[in-house]
Protein backbone atom coordinates (compact mmCIF):
# COMPACT_ATOMS: atom_id res chain seq x y z
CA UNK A 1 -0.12 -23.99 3.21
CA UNK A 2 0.16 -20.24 1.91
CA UNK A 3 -2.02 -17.46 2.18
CA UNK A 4 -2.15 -13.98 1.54
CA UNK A 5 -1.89 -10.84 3.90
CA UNK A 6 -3.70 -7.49 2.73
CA UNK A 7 -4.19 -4.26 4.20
CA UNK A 8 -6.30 -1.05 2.87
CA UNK A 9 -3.55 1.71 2.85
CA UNK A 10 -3.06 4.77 1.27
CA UNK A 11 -5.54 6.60 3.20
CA UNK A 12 -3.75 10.12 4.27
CA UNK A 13 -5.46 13.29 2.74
CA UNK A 14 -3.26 16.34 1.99
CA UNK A 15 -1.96 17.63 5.72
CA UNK A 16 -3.54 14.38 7.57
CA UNK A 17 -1.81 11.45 7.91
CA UNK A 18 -3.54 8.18 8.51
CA UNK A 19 -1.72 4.59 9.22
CA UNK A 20 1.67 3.79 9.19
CA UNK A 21 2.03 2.46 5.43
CA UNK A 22 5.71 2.78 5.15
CA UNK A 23 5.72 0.03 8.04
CA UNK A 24 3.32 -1.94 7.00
CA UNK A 25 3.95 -2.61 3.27
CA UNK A 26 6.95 -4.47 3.96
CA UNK A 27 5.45 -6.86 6.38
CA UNK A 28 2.27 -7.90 3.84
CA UNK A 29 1.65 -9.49 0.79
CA UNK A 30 -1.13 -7.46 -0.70
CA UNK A 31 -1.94 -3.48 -0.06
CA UNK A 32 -5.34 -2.62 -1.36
CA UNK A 33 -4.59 1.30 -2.54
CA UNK A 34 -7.84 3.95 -1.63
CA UNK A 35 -8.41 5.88 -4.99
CA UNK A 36 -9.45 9.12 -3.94
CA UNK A 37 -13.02 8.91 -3.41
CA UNK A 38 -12.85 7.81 0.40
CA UNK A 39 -9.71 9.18 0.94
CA UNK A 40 -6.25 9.85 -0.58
CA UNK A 41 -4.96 12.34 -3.33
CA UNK A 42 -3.22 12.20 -6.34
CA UNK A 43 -0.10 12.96 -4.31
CA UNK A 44 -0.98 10.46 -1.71
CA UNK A 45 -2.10 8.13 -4.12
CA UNK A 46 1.51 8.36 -6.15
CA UNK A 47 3.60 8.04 -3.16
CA UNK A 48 1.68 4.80 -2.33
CA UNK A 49 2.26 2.77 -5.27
CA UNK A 50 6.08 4.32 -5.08
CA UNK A 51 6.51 2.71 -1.54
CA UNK A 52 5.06 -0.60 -3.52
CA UNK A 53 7.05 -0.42 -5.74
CA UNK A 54 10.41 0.17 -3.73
CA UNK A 55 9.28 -2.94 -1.62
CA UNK A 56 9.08 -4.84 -4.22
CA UNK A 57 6.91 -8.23 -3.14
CA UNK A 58 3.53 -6.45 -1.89
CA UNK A 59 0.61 -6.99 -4.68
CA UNK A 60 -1.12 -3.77 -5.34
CA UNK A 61 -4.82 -3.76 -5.24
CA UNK A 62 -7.77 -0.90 -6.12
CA UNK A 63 -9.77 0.03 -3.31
CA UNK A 64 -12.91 2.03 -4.53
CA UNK A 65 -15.45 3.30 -2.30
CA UNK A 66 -18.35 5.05 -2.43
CA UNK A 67 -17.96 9.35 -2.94
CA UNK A 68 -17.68 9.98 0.63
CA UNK A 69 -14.16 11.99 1.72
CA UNK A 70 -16.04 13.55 4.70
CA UNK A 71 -17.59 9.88 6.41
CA UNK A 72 -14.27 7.77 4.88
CA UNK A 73 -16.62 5.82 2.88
CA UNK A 74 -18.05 4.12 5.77
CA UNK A 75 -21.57 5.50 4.87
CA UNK A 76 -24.20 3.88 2.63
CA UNK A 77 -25.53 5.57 -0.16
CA UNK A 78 -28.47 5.38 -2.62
CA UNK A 79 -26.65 5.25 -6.06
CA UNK A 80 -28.12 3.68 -9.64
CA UNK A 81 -26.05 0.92 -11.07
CA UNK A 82 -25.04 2.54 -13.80
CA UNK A 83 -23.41 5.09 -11.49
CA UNK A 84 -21.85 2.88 -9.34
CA UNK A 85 -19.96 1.12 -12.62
CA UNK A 86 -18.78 4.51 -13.36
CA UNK A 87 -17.02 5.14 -10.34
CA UNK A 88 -15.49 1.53 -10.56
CA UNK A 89 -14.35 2.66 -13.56
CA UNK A 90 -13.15 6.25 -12.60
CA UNK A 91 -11.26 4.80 -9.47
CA UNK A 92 -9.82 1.80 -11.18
CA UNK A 93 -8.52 4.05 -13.85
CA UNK A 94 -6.83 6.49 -11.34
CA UNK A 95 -4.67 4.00 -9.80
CA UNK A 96 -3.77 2.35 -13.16
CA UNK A 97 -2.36 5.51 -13.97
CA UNK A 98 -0.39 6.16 -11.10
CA UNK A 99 0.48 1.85 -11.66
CA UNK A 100 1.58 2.61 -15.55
CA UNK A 101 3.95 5.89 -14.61
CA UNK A 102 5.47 3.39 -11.78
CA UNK A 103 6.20 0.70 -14.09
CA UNK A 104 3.81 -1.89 -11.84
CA UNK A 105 0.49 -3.61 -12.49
CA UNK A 106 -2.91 -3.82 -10.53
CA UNK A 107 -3.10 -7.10 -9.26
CA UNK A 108 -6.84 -6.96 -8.06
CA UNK A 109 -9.79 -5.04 -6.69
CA UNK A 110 -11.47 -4.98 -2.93
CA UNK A 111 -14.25 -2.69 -2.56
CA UNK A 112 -14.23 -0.47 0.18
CA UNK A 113 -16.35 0.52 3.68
CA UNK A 114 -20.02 0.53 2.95
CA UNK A 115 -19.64 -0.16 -0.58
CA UNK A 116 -18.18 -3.77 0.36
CA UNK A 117 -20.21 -4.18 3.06
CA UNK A 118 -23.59 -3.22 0.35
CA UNK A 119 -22.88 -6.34 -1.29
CA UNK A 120 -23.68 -8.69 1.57
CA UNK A 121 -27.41 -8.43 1.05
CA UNK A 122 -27.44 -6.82 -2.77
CA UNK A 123 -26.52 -9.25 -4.94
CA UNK A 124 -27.32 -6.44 -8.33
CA UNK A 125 -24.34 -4.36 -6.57
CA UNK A 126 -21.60 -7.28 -6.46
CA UNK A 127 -22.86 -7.98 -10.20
CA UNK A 128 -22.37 -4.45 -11.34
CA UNK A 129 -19.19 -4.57 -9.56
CA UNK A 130 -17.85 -7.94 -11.07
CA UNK A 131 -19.03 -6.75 -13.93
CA UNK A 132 -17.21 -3.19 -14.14
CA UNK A 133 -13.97 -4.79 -12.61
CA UNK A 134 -14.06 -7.63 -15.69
CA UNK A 135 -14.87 -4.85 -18.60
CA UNK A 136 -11.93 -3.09 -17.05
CA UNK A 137 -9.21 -5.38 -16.86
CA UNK A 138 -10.63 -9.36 -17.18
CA UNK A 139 -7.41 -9.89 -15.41
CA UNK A 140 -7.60 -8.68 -11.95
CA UNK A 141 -8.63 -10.50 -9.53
CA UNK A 142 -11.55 -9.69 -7.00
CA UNK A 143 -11.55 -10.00 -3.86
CA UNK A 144 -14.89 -10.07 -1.34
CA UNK A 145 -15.84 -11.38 1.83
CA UNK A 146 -15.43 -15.45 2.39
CA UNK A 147 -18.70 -17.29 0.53
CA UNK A 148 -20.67 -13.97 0.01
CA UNK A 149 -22.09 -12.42 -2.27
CA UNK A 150 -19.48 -10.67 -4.34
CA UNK A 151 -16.95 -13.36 -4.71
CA UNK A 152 -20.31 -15.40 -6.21
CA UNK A 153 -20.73 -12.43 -8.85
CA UNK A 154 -16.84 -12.85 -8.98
CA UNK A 155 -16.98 -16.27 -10.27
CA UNK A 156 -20.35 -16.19 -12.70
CA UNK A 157 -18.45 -13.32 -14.41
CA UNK A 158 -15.52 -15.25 -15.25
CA UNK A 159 -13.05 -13.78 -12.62
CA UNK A 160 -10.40 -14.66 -10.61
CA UNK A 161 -11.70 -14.25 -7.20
CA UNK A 162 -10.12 -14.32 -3.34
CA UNK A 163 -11.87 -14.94 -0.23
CA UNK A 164 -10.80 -12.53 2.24
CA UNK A 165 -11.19 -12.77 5.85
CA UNK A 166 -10.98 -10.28 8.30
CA UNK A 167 -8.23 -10.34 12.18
CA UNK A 168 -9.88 -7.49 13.72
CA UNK A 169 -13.57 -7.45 12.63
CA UNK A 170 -16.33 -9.74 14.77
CA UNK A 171 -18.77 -12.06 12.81
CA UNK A 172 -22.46 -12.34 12.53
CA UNK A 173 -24.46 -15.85 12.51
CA UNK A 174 -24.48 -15.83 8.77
CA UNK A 175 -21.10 -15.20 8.14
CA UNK A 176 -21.34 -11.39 7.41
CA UNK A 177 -19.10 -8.47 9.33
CA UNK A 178 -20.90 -7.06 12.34
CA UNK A 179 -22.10 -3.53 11.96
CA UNK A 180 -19.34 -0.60 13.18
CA UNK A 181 -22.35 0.85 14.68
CA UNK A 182 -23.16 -1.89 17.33
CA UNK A 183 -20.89 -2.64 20.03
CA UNK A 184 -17.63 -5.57 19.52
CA UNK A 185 -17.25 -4.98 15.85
CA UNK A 186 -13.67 -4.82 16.01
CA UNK A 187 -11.47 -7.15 17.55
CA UNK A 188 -8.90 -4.73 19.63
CA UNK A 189 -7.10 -7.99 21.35
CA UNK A 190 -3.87 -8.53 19.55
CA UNK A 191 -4.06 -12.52 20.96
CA UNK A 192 -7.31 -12.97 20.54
CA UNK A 193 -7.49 -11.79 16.71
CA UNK A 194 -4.26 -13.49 16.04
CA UNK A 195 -5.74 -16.86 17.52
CA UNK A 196 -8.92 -16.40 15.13
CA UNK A 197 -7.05 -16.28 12.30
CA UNK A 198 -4.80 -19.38 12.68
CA UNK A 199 -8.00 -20.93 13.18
CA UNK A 200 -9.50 -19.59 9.82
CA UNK A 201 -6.41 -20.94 7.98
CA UNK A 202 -5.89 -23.97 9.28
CA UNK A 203 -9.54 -25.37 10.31
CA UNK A 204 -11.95 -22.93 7.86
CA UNK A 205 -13.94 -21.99 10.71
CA UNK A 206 -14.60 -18.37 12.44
CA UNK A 207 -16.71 -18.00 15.75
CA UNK A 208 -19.51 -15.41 15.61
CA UNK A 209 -20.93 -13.39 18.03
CA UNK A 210 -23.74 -15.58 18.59
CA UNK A 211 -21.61 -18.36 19.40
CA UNK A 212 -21.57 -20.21 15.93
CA UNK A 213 -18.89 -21.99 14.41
CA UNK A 214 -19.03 -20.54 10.54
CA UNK A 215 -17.34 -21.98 7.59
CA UNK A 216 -15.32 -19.99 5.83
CA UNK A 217 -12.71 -20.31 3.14
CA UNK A 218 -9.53 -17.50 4.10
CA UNK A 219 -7.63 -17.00 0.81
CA UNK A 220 -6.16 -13.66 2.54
CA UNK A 221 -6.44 -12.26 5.41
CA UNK A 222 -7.27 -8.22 6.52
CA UNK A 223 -5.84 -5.73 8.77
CA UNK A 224 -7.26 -2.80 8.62
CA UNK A 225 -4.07 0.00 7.99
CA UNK A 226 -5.97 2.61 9.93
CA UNK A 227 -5.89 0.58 12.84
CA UNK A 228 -5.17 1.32 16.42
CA UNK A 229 -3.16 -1.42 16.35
CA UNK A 230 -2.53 -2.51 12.91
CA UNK A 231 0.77 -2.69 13.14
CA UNK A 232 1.39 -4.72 16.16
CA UNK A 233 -1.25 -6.90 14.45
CA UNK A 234 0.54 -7.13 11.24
CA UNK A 235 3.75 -8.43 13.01
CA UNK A 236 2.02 -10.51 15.34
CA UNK A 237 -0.16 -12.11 12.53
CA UNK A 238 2.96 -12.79 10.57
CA UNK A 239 5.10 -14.63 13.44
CA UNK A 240 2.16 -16.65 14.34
CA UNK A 241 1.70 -17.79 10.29
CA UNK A 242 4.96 -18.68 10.25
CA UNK A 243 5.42 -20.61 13.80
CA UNK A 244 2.02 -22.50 12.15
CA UNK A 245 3.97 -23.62 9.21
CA UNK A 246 1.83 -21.15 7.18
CA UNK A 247 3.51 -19.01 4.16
CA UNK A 248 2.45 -15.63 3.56
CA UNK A 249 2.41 -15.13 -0.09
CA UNK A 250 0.75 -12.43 -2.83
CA UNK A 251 -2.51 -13.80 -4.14
């Protein structure tokens, strides 16, 4: 049994310094890299996929948001389809830059914050979205949230697609993230969260907050980089895995 390990890193912004990506990239499988519109800069963004590179076995992944520095993309905003498959293609393009000078390639795409989260309930956004990630690169594979609605558009556009599931975020009845706004979205117990995930891996199943076992399907598994504890989670996550018989591996 293998699975995949991800985090959303490359997040600092000129003087401020967010996560600890130089610890974490060694410990996962699959870094999902922000392309400036969230957060990052070009200099951030370059000394990201360097650190990938030196590491060597971490998957590199596009993480573009909405344009929203000042909220870190956590925000929702009212943007025309046609807009939002031009900033797919803006960010995707940044980091395949940065990727190309490096001498790496993208492996995939995860949207980001409230443009992810969008796609639970609008099923035209995850279709613009497959669709700009596929007329960029056919090749990279998308990843969304277990059974919803973007790893759907995923697969009707021809895509390889990954169902992610998440150690430190709480789940509604239907399977979606609870809100950061309401109280016990994040999961701040290192046990607890490390427990839930063996259970997504090995049984397909997730408790909500309502009590319900959910089905899911956990291709790779999240931690967010910016994290309180993201990195006790990360090595926590990974001795667990492997005490389970379960190999951590790059999608």
């Amino acid at each position: 049994m293998t699975v995949d390990l991800n985090a959303d890193l490359g997040e600092s912004y000129g003087n401020y310094t967010i996560g600890n990506d130089d610890e974490i990239i060694p410990l996962i499988s699959s870094a999902n890299v922000a392309c400036g519109f969230h957060a990052s800069d070009p200099s951030v963004m370059q000394k990201t996929v360097e650190m990938i590179r030196e590491n060597g076995s971490t998957g590199i992944g596009a993480h573009p948001a909405y344009p929203d520095l000042m909220g870190f993309g956590r925000r929702y905003m009212e943007l025309s389809m046609p807009e939002v498959r031009s900033l797919i293609f803006y960010q995707l393009g940044a980091l395949d830059g940065f990727c190309r000078v490096a001498g790496i390639e993208m492996n995939h795409v995860k949207p980001h914050g409230a443009l992810y989260n969008a796609t639970f309930e609008d099923k035209e956004l995850a279709k613009t979205i497959a669709d700009a990630v596929k007329d960029y690169n056919p090749k990279l594979k998308l990843m969304g949230l277990s059974n919803q609605n973007l790893v759907k558009a995923g697969e009707e556009a021809g895509l390889e697609v990954r169902h992610e599931v998440f150690a430190d975020r709480a789940y509604e009845d239907d399977g979606t993230l609870v809100s950061r706004r309401k109280e016990g979205a994040m999961i701040t117990d290192t046990s607890l969260a490390v427990e839930r995930v063996i259970r997504m891996v090995r049984e397909g199943k997730v408790e909500s907050t309502g009590g319900r076992d959910i089905d899911i399907r956990a291709d790779s598994i999240c931690v967010h980089g910016d994290g309180e504890k993201a990195l006790e989670f990360v090595k926590e996550i990974r001795k667990q895995l492997s005490e389970n018989g379960i190999e951590i591996k790059t999608m």
